[in-house]
C-alpha atoms as a PDB file:
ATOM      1  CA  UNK A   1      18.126  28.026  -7.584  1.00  0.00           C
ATOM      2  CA  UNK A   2      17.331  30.679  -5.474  1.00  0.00           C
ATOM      3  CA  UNK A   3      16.336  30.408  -2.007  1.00  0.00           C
ATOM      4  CA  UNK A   4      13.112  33.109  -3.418  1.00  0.00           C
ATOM      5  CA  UNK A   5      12.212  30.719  -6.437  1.00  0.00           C
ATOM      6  CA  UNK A   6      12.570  27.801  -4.406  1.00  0.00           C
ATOM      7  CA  UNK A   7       9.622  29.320  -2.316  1.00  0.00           C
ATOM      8  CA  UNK A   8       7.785  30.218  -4.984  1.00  0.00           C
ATOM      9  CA  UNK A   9       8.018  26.741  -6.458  1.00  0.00           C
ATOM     10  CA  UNK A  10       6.541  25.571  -2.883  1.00  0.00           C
ATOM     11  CA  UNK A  11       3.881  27.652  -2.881  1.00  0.00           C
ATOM     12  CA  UNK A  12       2.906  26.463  -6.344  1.00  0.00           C
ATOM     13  CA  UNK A  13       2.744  22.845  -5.151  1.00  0.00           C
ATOM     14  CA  UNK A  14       1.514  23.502  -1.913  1.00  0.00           C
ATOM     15  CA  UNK A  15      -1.272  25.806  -2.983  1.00  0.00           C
ATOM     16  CA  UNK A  16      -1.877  24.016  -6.065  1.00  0.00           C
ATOM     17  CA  UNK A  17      -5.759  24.153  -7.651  1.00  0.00           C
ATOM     18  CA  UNK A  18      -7.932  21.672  -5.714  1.00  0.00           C
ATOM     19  CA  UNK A  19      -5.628  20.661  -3.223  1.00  0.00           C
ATOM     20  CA  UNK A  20      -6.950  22.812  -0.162  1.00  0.00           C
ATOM     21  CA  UNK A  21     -10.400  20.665  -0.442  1.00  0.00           C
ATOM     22  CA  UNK A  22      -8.472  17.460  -0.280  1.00  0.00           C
ATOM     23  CA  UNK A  23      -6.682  18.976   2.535  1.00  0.00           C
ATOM     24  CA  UNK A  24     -10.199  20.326   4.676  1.00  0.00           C
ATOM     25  CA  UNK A  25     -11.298  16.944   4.127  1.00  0.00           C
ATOM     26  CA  UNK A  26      -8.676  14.643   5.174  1.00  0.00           C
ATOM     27  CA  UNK A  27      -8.075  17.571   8.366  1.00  0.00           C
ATOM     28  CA  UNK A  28     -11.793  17.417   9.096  1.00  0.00           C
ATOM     29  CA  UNK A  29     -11.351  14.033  10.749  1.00  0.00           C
ATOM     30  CA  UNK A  30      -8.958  15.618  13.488  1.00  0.00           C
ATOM     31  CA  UNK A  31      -9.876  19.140  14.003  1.00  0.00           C
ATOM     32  CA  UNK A  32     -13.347  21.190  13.879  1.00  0.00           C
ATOM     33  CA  UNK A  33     -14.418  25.013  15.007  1.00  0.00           C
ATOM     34  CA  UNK A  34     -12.686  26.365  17.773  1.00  0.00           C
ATOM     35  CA  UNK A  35      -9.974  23.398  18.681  1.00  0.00           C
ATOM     36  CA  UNK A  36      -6.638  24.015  18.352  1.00  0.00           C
ATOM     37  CA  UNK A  37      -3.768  22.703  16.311  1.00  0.00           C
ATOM     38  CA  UNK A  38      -0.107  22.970  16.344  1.00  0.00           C
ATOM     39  CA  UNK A  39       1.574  23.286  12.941  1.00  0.00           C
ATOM     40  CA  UNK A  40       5.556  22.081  13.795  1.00  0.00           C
ATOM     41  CA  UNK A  41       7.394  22.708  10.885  1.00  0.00           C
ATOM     42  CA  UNK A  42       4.255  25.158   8.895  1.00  0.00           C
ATOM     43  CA  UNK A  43       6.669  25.653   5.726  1.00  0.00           C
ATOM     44  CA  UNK A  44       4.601  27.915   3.347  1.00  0.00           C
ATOM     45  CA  UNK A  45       1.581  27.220   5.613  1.00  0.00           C
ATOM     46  CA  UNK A  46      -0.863  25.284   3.885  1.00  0.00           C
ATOM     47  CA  UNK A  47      -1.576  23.163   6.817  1.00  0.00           C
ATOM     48  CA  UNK A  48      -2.523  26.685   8.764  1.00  0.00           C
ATOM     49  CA  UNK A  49      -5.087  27.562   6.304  1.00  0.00           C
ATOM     50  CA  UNK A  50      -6.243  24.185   5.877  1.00  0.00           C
ATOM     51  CA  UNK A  51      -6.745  24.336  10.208  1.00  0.00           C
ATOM     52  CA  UNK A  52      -8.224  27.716   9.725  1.00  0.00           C
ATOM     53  CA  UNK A  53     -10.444  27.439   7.250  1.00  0.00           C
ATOM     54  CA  UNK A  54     -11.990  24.453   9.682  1.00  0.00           C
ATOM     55  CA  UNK A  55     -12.478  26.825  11.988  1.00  0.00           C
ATOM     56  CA  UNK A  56      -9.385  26.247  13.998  1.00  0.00           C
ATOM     57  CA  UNK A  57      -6.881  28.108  15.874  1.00  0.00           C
ATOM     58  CA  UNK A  58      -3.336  27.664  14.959  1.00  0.00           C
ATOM     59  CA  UNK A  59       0.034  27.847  17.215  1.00  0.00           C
ATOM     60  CA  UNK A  60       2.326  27.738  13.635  1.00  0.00           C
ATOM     61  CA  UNK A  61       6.265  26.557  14.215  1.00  0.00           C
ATOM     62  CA  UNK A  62       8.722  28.183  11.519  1.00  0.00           C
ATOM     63  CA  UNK A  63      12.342  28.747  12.356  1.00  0.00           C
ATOM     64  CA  UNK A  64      13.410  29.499   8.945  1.00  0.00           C
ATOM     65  CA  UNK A  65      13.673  33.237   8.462  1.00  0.00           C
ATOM     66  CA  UNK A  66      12.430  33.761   4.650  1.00  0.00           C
ATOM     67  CA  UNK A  67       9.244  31.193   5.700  1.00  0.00           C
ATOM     68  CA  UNK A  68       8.778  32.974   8.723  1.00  0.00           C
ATOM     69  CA  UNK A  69       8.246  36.398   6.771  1.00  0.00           C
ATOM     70  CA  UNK A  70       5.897  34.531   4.355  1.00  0.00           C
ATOM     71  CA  UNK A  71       4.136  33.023   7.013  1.00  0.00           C
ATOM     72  CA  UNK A  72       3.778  36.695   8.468  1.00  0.00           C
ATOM     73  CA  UNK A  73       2.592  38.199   5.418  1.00  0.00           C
ATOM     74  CA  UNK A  74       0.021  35.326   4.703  1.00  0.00           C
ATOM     75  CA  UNK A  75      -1.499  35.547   8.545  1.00  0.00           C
ATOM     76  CA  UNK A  76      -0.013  38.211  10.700  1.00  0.00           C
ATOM     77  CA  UNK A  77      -3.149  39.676  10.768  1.00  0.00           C
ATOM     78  CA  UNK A  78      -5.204  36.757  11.517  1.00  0.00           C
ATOM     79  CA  UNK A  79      -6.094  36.343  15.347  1.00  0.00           C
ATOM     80  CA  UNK A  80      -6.608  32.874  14.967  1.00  0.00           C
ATOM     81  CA  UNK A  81      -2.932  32.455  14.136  1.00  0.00           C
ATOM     82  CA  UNK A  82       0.019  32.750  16.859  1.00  0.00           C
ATOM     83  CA  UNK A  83       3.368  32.308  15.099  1.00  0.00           C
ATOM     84  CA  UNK A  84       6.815  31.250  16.276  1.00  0.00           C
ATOM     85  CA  UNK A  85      10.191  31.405  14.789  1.00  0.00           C
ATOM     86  CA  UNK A  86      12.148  29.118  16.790  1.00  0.00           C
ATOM     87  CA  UNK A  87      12.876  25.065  16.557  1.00  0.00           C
ATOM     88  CA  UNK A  88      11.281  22.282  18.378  1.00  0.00           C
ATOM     89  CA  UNK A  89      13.188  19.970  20.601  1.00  0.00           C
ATOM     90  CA  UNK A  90      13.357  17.474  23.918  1.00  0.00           C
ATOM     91  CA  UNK A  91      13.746  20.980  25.374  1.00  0.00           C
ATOM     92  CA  UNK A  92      14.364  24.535  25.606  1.00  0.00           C
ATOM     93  CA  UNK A  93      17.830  26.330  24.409  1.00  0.00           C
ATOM     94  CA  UNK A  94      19.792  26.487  21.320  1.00  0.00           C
ATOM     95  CA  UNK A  95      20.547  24.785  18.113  1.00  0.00           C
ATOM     96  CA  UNK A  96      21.975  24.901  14.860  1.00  0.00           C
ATOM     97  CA  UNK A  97      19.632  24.812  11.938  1.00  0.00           C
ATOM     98  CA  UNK A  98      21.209  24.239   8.541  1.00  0.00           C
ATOM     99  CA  UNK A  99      19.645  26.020   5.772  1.00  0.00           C
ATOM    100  CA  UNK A 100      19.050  24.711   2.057  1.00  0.00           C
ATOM    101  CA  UNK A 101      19.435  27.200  -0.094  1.00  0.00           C
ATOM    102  CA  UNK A 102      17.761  25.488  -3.234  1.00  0.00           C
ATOM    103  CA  UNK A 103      15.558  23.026  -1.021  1.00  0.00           C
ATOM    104  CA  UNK A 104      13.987  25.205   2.316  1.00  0.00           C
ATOM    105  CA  UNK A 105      11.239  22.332   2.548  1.00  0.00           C
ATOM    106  CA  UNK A 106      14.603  19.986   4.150  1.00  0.00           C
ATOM    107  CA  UNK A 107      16.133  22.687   6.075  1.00  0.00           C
ATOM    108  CA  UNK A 108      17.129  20.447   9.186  1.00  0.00           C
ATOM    109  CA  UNK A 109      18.694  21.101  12.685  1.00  0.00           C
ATOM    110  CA  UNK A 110      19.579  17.160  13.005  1.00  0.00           C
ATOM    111  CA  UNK A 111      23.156  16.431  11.768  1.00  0.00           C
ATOM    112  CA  UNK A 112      21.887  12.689  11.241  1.00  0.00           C
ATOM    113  CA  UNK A 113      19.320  13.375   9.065  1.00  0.00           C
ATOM    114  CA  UNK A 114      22.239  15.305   6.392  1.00  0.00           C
ATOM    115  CA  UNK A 115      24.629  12.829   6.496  1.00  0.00           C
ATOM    116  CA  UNK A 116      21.834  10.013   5.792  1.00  0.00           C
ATOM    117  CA  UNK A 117      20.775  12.000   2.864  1.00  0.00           C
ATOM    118  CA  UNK A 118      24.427  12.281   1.316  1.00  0.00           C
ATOM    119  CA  UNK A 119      24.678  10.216  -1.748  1.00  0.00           C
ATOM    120  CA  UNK A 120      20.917   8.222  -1.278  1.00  0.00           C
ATOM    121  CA  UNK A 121      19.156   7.887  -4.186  1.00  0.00           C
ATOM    122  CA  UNK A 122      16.816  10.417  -4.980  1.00  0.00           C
ATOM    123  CA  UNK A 123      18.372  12.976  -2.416  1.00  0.00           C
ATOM    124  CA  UNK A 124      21.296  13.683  -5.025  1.00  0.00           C
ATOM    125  CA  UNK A 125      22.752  17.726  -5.240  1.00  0.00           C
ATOM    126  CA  UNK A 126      21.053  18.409  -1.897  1.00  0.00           C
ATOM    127  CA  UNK A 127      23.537  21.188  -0.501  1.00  0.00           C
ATOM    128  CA  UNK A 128      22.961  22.399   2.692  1.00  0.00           C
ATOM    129  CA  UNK A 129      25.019  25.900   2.271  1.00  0.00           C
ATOM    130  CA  UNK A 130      24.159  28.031   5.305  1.00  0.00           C
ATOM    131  CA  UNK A 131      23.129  27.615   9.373  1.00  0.00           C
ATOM    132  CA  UNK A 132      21.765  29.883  12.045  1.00  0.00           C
ATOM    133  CA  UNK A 133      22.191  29.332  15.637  1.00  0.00           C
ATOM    134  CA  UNK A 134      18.314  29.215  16.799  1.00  0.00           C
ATOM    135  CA  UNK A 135      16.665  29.135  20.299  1.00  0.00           C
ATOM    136  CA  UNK A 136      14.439  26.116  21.068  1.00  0.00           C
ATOM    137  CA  UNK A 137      11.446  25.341  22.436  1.00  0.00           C
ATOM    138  CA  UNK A 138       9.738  21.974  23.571  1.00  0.00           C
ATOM    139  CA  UNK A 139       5.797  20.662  22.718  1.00  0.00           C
ATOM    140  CA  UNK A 140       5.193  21.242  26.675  1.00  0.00           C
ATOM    141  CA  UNK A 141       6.427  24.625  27.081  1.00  0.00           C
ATOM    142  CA  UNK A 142       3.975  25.648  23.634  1.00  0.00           C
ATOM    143  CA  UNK A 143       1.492  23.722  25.897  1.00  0.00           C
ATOM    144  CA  UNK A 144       1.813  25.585  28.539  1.00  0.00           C
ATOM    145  CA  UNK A 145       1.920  29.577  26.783  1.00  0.00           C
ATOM    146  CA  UNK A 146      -1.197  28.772  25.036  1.00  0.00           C
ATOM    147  CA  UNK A 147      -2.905  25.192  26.134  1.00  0.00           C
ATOM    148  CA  UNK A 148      -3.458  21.467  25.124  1.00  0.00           C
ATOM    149  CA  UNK A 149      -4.250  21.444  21.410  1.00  0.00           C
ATOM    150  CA  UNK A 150      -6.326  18.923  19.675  1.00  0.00           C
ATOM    151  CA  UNK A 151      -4.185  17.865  17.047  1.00  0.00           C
ATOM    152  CA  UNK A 152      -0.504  18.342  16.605  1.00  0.00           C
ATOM    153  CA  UNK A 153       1.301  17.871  12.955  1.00  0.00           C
ATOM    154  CA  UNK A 154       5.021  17.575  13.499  1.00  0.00           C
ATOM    155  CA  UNK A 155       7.429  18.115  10.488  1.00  0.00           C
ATOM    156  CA  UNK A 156      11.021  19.038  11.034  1.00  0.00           C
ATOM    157  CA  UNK A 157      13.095  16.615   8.889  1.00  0.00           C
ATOM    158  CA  UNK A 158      14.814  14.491  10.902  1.00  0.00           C
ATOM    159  CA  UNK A 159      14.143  15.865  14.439  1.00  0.00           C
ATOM    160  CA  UNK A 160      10.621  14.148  15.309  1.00  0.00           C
ATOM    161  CA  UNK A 161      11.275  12.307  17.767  1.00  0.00           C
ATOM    162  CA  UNK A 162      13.513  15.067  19.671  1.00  0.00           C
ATOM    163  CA  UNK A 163      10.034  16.881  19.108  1.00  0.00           C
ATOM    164  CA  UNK A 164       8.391  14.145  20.877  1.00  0.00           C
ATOM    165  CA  UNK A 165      10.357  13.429  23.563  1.00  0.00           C
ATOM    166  CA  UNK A 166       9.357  17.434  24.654  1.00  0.00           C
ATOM    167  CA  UNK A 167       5.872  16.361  24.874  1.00  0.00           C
ATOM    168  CA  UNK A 168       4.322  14.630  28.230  1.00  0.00           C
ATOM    169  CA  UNK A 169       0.418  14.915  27.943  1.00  0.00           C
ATOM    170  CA  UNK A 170      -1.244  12.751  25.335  1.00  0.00           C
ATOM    171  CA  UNK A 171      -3.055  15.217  22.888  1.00  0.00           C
ATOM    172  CA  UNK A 172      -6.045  13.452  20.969  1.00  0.00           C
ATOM    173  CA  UNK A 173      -4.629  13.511  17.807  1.00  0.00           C
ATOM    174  CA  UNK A 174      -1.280  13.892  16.316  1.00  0.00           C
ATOM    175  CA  UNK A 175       1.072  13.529  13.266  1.00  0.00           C
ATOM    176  CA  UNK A 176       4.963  13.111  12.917  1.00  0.00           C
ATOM    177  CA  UNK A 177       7.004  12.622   9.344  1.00  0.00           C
ATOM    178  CA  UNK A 178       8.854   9.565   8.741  1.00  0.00           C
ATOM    179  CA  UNK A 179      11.266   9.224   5.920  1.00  0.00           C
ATOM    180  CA  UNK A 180      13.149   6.238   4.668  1.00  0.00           C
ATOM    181  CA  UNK A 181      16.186   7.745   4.685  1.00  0.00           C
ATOM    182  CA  UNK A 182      15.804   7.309   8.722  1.00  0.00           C
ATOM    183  CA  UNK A 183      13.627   4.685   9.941  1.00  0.00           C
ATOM    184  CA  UNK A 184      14.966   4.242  13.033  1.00  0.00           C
ATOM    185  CA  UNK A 185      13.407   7.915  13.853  1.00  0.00           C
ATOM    186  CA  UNK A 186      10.154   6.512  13.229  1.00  0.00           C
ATOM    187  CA  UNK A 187      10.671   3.914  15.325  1.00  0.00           C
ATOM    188  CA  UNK A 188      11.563   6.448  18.189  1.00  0.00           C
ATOM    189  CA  UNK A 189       8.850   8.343  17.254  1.00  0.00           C
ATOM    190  CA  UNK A 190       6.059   5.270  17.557  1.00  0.00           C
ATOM    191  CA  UNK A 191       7.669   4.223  20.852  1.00  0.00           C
ATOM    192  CA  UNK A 192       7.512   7.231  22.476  1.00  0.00           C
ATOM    193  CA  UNK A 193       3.790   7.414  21.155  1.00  0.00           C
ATOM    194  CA  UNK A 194       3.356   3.829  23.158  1.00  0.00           C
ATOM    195  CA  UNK A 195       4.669   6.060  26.325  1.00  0.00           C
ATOM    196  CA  UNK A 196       2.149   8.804  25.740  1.00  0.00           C
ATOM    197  CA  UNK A 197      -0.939   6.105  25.616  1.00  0.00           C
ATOM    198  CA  UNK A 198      -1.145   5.593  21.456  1.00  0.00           C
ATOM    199  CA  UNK A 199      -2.415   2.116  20.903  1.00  0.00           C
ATOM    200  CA  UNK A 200      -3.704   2.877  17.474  1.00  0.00           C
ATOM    201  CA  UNK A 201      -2.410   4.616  13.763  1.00  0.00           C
ATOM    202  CA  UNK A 202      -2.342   4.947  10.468  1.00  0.00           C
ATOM    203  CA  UNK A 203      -0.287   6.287   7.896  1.00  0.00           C
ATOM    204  CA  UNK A 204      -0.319   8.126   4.510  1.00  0.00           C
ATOM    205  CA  UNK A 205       2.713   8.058   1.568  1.00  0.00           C
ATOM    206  CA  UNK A 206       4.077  11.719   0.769  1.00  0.00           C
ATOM    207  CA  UNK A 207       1.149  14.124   0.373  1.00  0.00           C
ATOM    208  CA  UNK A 208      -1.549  11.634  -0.557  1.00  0.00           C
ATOM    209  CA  UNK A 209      -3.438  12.663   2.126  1.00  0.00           C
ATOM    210  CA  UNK A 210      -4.822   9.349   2.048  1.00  0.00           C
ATOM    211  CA  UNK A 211      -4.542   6.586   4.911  1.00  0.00           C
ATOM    212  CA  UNK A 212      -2.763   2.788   3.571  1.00  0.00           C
ATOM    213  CA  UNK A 213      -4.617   1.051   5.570  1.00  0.00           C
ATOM    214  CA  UNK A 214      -8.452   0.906   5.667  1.00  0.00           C
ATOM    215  CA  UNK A 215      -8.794   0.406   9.526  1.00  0.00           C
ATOM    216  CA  UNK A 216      -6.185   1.758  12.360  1.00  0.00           C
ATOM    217  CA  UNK A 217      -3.576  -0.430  13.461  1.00  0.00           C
ATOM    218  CA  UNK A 218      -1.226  -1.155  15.976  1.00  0.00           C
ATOM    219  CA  UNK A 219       1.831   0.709  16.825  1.00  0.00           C
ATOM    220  CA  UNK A 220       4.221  -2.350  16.590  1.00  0.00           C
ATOM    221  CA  UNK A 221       2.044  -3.549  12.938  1.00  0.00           C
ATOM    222  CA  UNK A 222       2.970   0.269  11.866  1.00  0.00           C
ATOM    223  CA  UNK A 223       6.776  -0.360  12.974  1.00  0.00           C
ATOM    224  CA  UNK A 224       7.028  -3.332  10.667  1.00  0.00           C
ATOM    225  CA  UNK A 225       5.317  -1.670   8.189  1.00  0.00           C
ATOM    226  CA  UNK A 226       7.527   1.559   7.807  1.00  0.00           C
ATOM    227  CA  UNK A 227      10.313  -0.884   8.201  1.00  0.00           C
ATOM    228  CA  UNK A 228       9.167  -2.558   4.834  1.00  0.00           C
ATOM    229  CA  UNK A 229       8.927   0.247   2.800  1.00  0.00           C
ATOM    230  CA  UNK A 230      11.266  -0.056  -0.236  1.00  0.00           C
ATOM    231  CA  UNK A 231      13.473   3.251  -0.491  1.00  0.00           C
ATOM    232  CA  UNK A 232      11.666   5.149  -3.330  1.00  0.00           C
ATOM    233  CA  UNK A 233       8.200   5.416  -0.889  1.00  0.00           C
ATOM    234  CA  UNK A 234      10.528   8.688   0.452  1.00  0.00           C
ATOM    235  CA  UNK A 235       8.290  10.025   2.693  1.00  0.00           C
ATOM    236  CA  UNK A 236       5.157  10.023   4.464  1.00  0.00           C
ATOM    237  CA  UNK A 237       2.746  10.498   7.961  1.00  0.00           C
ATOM    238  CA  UNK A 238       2.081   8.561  11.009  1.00  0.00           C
ATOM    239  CA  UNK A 239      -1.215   9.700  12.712  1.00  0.00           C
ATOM    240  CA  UNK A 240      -2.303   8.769  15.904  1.00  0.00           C
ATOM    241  CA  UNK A 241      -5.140   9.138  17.748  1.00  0.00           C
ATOM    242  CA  UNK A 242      -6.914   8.112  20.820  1.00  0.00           C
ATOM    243  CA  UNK A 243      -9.967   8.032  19.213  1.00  0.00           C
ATOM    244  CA  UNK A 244      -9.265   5.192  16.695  1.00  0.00           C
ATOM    245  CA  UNK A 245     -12.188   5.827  14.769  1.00  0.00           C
ATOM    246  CA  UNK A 246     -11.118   9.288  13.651  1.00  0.00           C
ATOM    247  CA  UNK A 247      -8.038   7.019  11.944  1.00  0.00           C
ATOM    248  CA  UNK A 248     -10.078   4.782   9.587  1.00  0.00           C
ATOM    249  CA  UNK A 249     -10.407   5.167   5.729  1.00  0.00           C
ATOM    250  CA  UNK A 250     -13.464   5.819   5.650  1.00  0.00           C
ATOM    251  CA  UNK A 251     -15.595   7.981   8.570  1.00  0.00           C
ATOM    252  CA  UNK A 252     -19.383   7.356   8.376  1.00  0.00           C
END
């Protein structure tokens, strides 16, 4: 498959009938008019028009080149939107980021997070053909060109908790992938979320947009939980929040 109808079979997922309302409504909970949102890893940016249609700003993260020109086309003339075609790391310079040809949705600069995938179940004739030497930037030095956001959704396969480790002031909400191919990235990810001040989170399985567990929980309860997860659950999001209320099922 081509790298063009591998996009276009994103955008037919991502932008699927009735999926931006179940997107405004889960987002609603984290973000309203005028906050801003960073979207680390914006893909075919469904997550930026889910922000923006709340009335949010956007700083949108997309290193890989054919995204970046959709992302371009779909809001380079929206004000609301900054965009940025770079990776997101512990801190500024450069790294590799190895393409996927077939797959751009697992494009990855983390060398762990292809050989975990070799041979797994469910990951089989994943081919990562191509690379491009990138510059990097860190969650602090985004911070500081624009200012604290509100809510920050991190997604770049394998390389959250790099992500994280750029990031020194708490903001009140945030999201990082977690895949069972690599738990022990999540649990990087949740203890450097105990440094920043997290106490509480919840989590949703691939794109349910829906939390597991009716109230938030604790950060070490969410370890052992993740660690549980049988192999086919793939995929899903941690949110935190130091507002535990804004994690719960159901908001009154």
């Amino acid at each position: 498959m081509t790298t063009a109808r591998a996009i276009g079979r994103s955008l037919r997922t991502y932008y699927a009938p009735g999926r931006a309302a179940r997107l405004d409504a889960f987002h609603r909970r984290f973000l309203g008019p005028g906050e801003l949102a960073f979207d680390i890893g914006a893909h075919v940016g469904d997550r930026v028009a889910s922000f923006r249609r709340l009335g949010a700003r956007v700083v949108a993260v997309e290193p890989q080149p054919r995204l970046a020109r959709l992302l371009r086309l779909l809001f380079g003339r929206d004000a609301g939107v900054a965009l940025q075609a770079v990776l997101v790391g512990a801190a500024p310079g450069e790294a590799v980021l190895r393409l996927n040809t077939a797959n751009p949705t697992v494009a990855s600069a983390s060398p762990d997070f292809i050989a975990a995938a070799a041979g797994a179940p469910g990951w089989e004739g994943q081919a990562w053909d191509a690379e491009l030497a990138l510059p990097v930037t860190s969650l602090d030095a985004l911070i500081a060109a624009a200012e604290q956001p509100d809510f920050i959704k991190i997604d770049v396969e394998g390389q959250e908790a790099a992500a994280l480790a750029g990031l020194t002031a708490a903001p009140r909400s945030l999201s990082f992938e977690f895949t069972t191919l690599q738990p022990g990235v999540a649990l990087a990810c949740l203890d450097r979320l105990a440094a920043l001040g997290y106490r509480a989170c919840n989590a949703c399985l691939g794109e349910s947009m829906r939390f597991e567990h009716r109230q938030p929980i604790g950060l070490e309860a969410m370890a052992g939980w993740i660690a549980a997860l049988p192999a086919a659950a793939n995929s899903g999001d941690v949110y935190a929040s130091r507002e535990p209320a804004r994690l719960a099922a159901e908001i009154a």
